[in-house]
Protein backbone atom coordinates (compact mmCIF):
# COMPACT_ATOMS: atom_id res chain seq x y z
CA UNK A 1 112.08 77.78 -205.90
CA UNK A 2 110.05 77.51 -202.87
CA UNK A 3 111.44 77.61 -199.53
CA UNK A 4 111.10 77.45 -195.55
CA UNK A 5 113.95 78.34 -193.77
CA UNK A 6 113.90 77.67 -189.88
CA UNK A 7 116.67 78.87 -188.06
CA UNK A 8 118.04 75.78 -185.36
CA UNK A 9 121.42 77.26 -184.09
CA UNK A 10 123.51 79.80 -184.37
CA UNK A 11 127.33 79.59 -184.15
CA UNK A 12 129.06 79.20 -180.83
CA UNK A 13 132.09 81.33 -179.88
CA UNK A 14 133.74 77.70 -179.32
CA UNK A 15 132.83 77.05 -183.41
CA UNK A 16 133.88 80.44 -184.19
CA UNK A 17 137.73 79.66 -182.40
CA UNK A 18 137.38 76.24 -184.02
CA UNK A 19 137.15 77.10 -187.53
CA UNK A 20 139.65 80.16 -186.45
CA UNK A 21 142.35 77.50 -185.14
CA UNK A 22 141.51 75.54 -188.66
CA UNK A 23 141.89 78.24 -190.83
CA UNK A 24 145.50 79.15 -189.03
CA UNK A 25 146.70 75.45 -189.78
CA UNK A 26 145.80 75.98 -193.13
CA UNK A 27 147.69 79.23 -193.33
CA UNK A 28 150.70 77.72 -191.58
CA UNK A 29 150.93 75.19 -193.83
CA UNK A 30 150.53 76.89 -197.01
CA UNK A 31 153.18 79.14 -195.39
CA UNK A 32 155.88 77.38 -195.33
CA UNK A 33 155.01 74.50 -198.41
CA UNK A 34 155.14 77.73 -200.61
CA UNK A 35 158.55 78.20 -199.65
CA UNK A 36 161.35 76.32 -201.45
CA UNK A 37 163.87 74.48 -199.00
CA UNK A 38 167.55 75.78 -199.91
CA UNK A 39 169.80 74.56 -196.80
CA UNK A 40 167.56 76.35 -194.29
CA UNK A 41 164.56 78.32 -194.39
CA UNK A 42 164.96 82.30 -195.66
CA UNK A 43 162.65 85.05 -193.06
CA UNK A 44 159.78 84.90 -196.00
CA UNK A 45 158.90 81.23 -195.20
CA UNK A 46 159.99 80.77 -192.07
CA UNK A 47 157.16 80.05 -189.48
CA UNK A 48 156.50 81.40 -186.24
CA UNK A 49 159.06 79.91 -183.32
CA UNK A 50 157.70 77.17 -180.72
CA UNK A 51 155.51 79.45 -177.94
CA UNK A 52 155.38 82.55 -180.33
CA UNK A 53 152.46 81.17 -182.75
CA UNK A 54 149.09 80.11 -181.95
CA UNK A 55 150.07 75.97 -182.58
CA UNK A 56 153.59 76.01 -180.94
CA UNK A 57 153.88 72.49 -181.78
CA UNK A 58 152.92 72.36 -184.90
CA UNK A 59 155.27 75.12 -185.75
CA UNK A 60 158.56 73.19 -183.90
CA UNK A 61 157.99 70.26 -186.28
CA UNK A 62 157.78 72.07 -189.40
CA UNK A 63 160.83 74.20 -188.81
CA UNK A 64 162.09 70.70 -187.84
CA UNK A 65 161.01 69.12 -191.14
CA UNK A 66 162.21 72.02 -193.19
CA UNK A 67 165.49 72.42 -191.63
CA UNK A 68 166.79 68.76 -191.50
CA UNK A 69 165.11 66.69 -194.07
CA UNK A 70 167.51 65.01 -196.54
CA UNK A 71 166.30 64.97 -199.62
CA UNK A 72 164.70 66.34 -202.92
CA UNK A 73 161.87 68.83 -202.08
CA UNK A 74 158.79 68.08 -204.37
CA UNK A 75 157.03 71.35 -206.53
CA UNK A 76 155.66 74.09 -204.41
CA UNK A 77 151.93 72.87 -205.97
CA UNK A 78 152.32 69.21 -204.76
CA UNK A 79 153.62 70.62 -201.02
CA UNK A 80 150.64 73.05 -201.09
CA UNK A 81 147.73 70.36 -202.11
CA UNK A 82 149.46 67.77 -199.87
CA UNK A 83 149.19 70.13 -197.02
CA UNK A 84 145.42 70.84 -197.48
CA UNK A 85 144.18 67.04 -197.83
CA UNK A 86 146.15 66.28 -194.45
CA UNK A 87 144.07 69.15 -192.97
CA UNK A 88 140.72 67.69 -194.98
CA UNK A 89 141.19 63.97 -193.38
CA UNK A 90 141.16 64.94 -190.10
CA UNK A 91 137.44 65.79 -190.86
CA UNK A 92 137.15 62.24 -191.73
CA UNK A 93 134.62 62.72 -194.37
CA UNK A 94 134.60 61.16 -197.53
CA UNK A 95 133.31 63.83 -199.71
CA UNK A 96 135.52 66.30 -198.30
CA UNK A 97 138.25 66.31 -200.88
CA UNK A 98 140.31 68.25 -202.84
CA UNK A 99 140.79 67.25 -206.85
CA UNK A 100 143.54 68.12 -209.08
CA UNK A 101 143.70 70.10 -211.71
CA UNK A 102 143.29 67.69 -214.33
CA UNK A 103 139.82 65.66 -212.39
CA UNK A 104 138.36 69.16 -211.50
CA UNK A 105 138.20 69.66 -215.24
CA UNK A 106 136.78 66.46 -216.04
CA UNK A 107 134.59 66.81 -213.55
CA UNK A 108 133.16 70.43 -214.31
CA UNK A 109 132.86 69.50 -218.03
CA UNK A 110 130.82 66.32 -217.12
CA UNK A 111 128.86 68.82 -214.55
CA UNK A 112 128.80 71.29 -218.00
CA UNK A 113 127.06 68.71 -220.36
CA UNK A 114 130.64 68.87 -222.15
CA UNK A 115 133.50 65.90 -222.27
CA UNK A 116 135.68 64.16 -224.78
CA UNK A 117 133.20 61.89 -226.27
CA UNK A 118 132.54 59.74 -229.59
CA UNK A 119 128.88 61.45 -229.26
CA UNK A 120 126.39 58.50 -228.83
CA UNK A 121 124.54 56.69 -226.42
CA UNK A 122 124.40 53.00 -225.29
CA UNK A 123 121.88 50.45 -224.95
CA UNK A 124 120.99 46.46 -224.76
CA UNK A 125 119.97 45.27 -227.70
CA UNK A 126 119.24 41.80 -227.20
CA UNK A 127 120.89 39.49 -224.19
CA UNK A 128 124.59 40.62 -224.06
CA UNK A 129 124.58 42.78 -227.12
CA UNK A 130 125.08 46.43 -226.56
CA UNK A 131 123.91 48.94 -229.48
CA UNK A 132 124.41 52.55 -230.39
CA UNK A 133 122.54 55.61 -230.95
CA UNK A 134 124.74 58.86 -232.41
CA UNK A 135 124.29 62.19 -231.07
CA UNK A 136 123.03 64.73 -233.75
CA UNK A 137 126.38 65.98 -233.77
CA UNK A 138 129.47 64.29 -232.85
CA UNK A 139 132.18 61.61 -234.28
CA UNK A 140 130.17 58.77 -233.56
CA UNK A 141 127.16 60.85 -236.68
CA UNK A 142 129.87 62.28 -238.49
CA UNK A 143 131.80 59.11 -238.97
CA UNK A 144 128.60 57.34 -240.51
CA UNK A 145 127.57 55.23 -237.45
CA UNK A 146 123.55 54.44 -237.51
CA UNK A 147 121.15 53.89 -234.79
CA UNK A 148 121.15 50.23 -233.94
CA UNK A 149 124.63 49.45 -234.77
CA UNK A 150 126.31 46.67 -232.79
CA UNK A 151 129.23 47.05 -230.84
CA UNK A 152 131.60 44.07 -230.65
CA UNK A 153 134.72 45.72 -229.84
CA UNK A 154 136.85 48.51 -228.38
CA UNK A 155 140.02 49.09 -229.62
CA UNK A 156 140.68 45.32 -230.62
CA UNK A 157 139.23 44.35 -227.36
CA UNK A 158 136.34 41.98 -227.64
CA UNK A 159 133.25 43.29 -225.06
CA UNK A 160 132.57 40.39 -222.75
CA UNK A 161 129.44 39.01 -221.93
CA UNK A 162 129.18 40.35 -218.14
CA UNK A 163 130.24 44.18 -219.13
CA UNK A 164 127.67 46.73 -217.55
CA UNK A 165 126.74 49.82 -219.75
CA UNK A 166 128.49 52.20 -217.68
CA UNK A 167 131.95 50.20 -218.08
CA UNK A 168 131.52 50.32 -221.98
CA UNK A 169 131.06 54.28 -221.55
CA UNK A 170 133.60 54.53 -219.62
CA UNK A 171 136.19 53.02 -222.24
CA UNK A 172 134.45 55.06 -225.20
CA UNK A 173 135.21 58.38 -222.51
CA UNK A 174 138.32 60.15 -223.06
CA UNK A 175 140.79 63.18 -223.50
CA UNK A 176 139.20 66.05 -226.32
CA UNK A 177 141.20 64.38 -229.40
CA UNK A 178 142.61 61.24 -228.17
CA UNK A 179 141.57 58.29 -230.61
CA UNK A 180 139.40 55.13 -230.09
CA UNK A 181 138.61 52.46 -232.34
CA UNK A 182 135.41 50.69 -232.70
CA UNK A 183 134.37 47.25 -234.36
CA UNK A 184 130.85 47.39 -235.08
CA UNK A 185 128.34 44.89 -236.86
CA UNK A 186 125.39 46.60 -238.54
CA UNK A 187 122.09 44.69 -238.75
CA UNK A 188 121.65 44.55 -242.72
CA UNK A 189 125.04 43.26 -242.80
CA UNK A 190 127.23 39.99 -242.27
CA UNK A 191 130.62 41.57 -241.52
CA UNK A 192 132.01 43.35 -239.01
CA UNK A 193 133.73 46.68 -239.84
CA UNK A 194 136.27 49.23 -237.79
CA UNK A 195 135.62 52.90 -237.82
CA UNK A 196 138.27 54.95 -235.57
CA UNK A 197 136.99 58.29 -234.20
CA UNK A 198 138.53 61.14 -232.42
CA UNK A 199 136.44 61.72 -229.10
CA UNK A 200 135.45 65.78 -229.18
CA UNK A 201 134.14 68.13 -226.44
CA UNK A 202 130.22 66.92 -226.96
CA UNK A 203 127.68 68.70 -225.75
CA UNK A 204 125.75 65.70 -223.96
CA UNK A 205 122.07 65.29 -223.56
CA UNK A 206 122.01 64.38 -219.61
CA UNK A 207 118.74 62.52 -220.57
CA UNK A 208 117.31 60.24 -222.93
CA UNK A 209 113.84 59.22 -224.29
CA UNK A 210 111.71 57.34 -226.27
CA UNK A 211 108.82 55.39 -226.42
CA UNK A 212 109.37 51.80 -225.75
CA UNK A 213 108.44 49.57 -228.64
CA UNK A 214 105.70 46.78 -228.39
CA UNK A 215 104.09 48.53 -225.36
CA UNK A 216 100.66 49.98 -225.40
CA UNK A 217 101.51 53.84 -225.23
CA UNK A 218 104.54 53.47 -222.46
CA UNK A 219 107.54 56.39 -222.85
CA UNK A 220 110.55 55.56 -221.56
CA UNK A 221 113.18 58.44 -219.99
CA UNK A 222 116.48 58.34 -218.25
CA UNK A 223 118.33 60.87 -216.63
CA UNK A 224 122.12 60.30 -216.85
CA UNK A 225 123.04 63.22 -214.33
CA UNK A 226 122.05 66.27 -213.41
CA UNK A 227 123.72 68.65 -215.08
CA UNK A 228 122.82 72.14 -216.07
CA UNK A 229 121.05 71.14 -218.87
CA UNK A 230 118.73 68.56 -217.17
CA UNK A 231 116.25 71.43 -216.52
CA UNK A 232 115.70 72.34 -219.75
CA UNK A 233 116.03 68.74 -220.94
CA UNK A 234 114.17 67.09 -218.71
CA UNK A 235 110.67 68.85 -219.16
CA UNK A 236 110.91 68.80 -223.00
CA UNK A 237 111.66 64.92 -223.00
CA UNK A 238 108.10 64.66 -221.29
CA UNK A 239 106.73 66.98 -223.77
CA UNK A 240 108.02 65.15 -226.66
CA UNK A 241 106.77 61.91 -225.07
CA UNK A 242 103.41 62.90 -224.72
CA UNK A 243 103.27 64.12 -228.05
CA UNK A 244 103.88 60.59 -229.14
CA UNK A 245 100.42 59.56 -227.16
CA UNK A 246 102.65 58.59 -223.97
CA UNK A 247 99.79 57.64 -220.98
CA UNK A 248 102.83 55.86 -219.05
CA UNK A 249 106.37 56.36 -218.27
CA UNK A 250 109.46 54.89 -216.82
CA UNK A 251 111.92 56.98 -215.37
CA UNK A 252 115.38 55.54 -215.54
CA UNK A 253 117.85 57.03 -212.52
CA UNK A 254 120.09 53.46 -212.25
CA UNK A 255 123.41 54.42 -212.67
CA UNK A 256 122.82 58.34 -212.01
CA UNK A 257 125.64 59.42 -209.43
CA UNK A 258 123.80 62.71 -208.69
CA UNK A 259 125.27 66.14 -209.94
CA UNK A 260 123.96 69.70 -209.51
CA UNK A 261 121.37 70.60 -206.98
CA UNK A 262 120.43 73.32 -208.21
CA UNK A 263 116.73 73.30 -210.44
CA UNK A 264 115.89 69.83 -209.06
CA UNK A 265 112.82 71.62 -207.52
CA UNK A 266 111.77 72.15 -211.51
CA UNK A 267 112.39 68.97 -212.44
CA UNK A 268 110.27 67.70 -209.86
CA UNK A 269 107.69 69.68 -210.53
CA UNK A 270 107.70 67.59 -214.09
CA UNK A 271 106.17 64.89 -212.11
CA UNK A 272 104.71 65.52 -209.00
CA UNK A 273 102.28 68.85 -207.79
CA UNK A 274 103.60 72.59 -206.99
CA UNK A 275 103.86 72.98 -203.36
CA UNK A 276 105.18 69.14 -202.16
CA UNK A 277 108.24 68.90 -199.74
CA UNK A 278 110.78 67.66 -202.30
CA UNK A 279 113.39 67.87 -199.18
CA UNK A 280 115.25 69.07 -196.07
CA UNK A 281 118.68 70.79 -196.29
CA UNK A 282 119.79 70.78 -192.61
CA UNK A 283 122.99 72.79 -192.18
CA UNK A 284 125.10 74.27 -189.03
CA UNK A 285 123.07 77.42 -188.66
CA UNK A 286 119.49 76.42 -190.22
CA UNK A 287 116.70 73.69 -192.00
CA UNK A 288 115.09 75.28 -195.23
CA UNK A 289 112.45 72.81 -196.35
CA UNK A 290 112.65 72.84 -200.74
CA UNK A 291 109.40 72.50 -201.97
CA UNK A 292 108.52 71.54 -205.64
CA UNK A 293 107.52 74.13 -208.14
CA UNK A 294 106.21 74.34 -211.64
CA UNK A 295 103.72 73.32 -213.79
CA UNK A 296 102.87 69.51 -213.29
CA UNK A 297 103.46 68.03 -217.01
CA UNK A 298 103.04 64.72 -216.33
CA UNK A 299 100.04 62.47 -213.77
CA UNK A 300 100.15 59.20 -215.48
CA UNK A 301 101.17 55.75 -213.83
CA UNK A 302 105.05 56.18 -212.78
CA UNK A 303 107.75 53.89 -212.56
CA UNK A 304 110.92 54.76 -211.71
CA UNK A 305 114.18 52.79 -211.78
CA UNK A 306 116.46 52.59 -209.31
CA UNK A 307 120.60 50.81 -208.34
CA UNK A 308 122.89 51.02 -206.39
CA UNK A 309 124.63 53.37 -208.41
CA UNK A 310 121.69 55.77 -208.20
CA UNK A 311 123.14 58.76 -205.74
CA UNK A 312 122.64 61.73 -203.92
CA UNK A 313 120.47 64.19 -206.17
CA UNK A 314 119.13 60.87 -207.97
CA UNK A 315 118.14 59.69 -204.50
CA UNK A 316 116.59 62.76 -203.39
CA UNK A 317 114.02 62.66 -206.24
CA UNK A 318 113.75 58.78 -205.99
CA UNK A 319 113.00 59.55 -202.50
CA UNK A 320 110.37 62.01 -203.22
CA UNK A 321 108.57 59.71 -205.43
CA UNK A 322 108.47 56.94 -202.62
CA UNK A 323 107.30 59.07 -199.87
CA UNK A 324 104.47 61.44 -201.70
CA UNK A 325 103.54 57.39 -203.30
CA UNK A 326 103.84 59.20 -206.59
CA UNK A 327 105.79 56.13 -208.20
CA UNK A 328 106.64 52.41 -207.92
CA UNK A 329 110.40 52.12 -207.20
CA UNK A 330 111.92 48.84 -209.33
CA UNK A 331 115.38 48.11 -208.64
CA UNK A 332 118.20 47.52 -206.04
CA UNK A 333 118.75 49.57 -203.14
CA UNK A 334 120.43 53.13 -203.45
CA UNK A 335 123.80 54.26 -202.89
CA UNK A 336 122.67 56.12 -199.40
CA UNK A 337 124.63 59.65 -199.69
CA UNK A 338 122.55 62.42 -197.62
CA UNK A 339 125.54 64.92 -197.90
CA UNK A 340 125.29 68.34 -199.97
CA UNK A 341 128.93 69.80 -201.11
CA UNK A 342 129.94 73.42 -202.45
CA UNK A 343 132.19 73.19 -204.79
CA UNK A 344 135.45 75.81 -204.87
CA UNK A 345 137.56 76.61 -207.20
CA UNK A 346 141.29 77.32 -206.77
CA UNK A 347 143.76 79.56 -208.14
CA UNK A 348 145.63 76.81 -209.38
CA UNK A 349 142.57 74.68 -211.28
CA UNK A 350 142.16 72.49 -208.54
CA UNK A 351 138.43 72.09 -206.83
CA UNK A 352 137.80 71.35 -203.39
CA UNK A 353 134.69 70.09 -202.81
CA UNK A 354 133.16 70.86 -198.93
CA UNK A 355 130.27 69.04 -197.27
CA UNK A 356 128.05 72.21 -195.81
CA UNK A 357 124.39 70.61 -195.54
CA UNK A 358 123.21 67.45 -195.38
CA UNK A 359 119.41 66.33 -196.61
CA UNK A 360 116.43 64.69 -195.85
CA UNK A 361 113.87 63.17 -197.44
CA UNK A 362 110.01 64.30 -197.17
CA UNK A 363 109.53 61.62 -194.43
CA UNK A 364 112.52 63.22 -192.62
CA UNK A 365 114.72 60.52 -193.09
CA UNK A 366 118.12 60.23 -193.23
CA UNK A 367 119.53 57.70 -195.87
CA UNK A 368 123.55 57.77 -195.07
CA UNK A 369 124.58 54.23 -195.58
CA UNK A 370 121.11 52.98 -196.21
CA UNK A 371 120.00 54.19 -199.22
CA UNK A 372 116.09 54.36 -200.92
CA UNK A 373 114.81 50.87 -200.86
CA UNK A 374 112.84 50.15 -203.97
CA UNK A 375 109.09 48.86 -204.07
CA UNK A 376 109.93 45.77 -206.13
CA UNK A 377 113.69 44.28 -206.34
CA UNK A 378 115.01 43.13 -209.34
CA UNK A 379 118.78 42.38 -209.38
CA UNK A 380 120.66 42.97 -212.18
CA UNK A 381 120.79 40.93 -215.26
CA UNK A 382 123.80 41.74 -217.98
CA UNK A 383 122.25 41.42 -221.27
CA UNK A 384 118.45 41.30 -219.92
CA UNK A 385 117.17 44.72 -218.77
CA UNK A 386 114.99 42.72 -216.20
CA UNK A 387 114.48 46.01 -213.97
CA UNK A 388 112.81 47.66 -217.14
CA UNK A 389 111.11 44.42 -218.61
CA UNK A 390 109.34 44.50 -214.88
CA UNK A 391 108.15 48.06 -215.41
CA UNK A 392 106.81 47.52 -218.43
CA UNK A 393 104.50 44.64 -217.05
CA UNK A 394 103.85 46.63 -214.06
CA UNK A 395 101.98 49.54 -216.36
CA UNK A 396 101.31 47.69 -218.58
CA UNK A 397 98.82 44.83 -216.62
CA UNK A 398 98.33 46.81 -212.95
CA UNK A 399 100.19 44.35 -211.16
């Protein structure tokens, strides 16, 4: 990865005592929510007296709380998390949060490639007909299901005309071994038929390609999210796509929530030359301009879709594309998120998720609340892919 790093400021004493005095709240808190309430509080949890402690009154109204609330205490782990998101909203910032142990799994396993999942990807058909394509390996192959296959229904419930992709995934999303059943209507056939599968930990392709049919020589890709496959992935898609005599492409991001930072410098490099500001990341302390890298595989006309939906590392690349005039933008306008978060793990499975940097595109820009505005707007059709039918007469007429 190439970068620049230019120091801008370094931190203050005032900062320093800041994030000192923060990091005592937390401490105080964690103090005495770890302690179990029995009549009074023992010496082990008991906090430091008004005027002996750093945050005299914070102190007074917890040994206040603790030694005159009626009631039943709630667990020591509830106490402990409820005590750090009271400290996180006073930062008001949205993406500042902590997750429970359950979502911080989902979340990492999405981030992983990995989630309970029938194993198959979704796409329109025809107008207001969504079909599958099974993984290699998963439920979805395993129980029989072709590419092409129809789906009418999700366990008994009838899909409804004005259902988006991503709420049809959602439903067919689930715990490792819980059960969903599908009604499906296969092309060569008259009648519907049920197949009930057992979603699995699947490892998911965070991309998808193919060449679009009845197009002269156009290959069509869509990143899902960046995840830590989408490096590997993402590079080998355009291979395979210009194996297949692709002189054209259409890169997909709609619906692409962001993910893992980390490679998109790679990926870039895919599309656009070694050497190009892909970025700013701006922190407290410094800017490091990130600068694309790699081998260029593709320089053929570019189109590149774009939502409302599309996010944070999505709009960093979309972003890219737009200012270095590498690609026409088709679409709605962006989500607008110019934050960067670490993610932590906790002792107890829980993640907490910190905004440290935030970015900016090529141009310098800042898109909080604003979002990548495409070249061409095309609103959202259920049933017709207009967004993708425009691409396709973009490259394939000029125009």
């Amino acid at each position: 990865m190439c970068v620049t790093i230019r120091r801008v400021k370094r931190f203050s004493w005032a900062q320093i005592l800041t994030l000192l005095g923060l990091l005592l709240i937390v401490l105080s808190l964690v103090a005495f929510v770890s302690g179990l309430w029995i009549g009074t509080l023992t010496a082990d949890f008991r906090l430091p007296l008004a005027g002996q402690g750093p945050l005299p009154v914070l102190d007074e109204a917890w040994v206040l709380v603790a030694d005159g609330f009626y009631g039943e205490m709630p667990p020591a782990s509830t106490r402990n998390r409820a005590a750090i998101r009271g400290l996180l909203e006073t930062l008001q910032d949205p993406y500042t949060v902590l997750l429970d142990p359950g979502p911080a799994q989902q979340e990492q396993q999405r981030l992983s490639g990995r989630h309970g999942s029938i194993g198959a990807s979704l796409w329109w058909a025809e107008q207001n007909v969504i079909a599958l394509t099974p993984y290699t390996e998963g439920p979805a192959a395993a129980a029989g299901i072709r590419t092409g296959d129809r789906l009418m229904a999700i366990d008994g419930a009838r899909l409804s005309g004005d259902i988006s992709l991503e709420a049809v995934a959602a439903q067919l999303d689930g715990d490792i071994g819980s059960a969903v059943t599908l009604t499906l209507l296969r092309e060569s056939e008259s009648a519907e038929f049920t197949l009930t599968l057992s979603r699995a930990e699947v490892l998911q392709p965070s991309v998808e390609w193919r060449m679009l049919e009845d197009t002269s020589a156009i290959g069509y890709l869509q990143i899902r999210m960046f995840t830590v496959q989408t490096p590997v992935e993402v590079p080998q898609a355009v291979d395979g796509l210009l194996q297949q005599g692709a002189r054209a492409m259409v890169l997909d991001l709609r619906g692409n929530g962001g993910g893992m930072l980390a490679d998109l410098d790679a990926i870039a490099g895919v599309f656009l030359p070694s050497g190009l500001t892909l970025y700013y990341d701006v922190s407290e302390s410094e800017e490091r301009e990130i600068q694309v890298s790699g081998v260029q595989r593709f320089t053929g006309p570019l189109v590149v879709l774009v939502d409302h939906a599309t996010a944070s590392t999505a709009e960093i690349l979309a972003a890219a594309f737009r200012d270095h005039n590498r690609a026409l933008l088709i679409g709605t306008q962006t989500y607008g998120k110019s934050s960067i978060q670490a993610l932590y793990p906790l002792k107890d499975g829980s993640l907490l998720h910190v905004t440290h940097a935030v970015w900016l595109t090529p141009a310098r820009n800042r898109l909080d609340g604003v979002g990548v505005s495409p070249d061409t707007v095309v609103e959202p059709n259920h049933g017709v892919d207009q967004a993708l039918k425009t691409a396709i007469e973009h490259l394939t007429t000029g125009e």
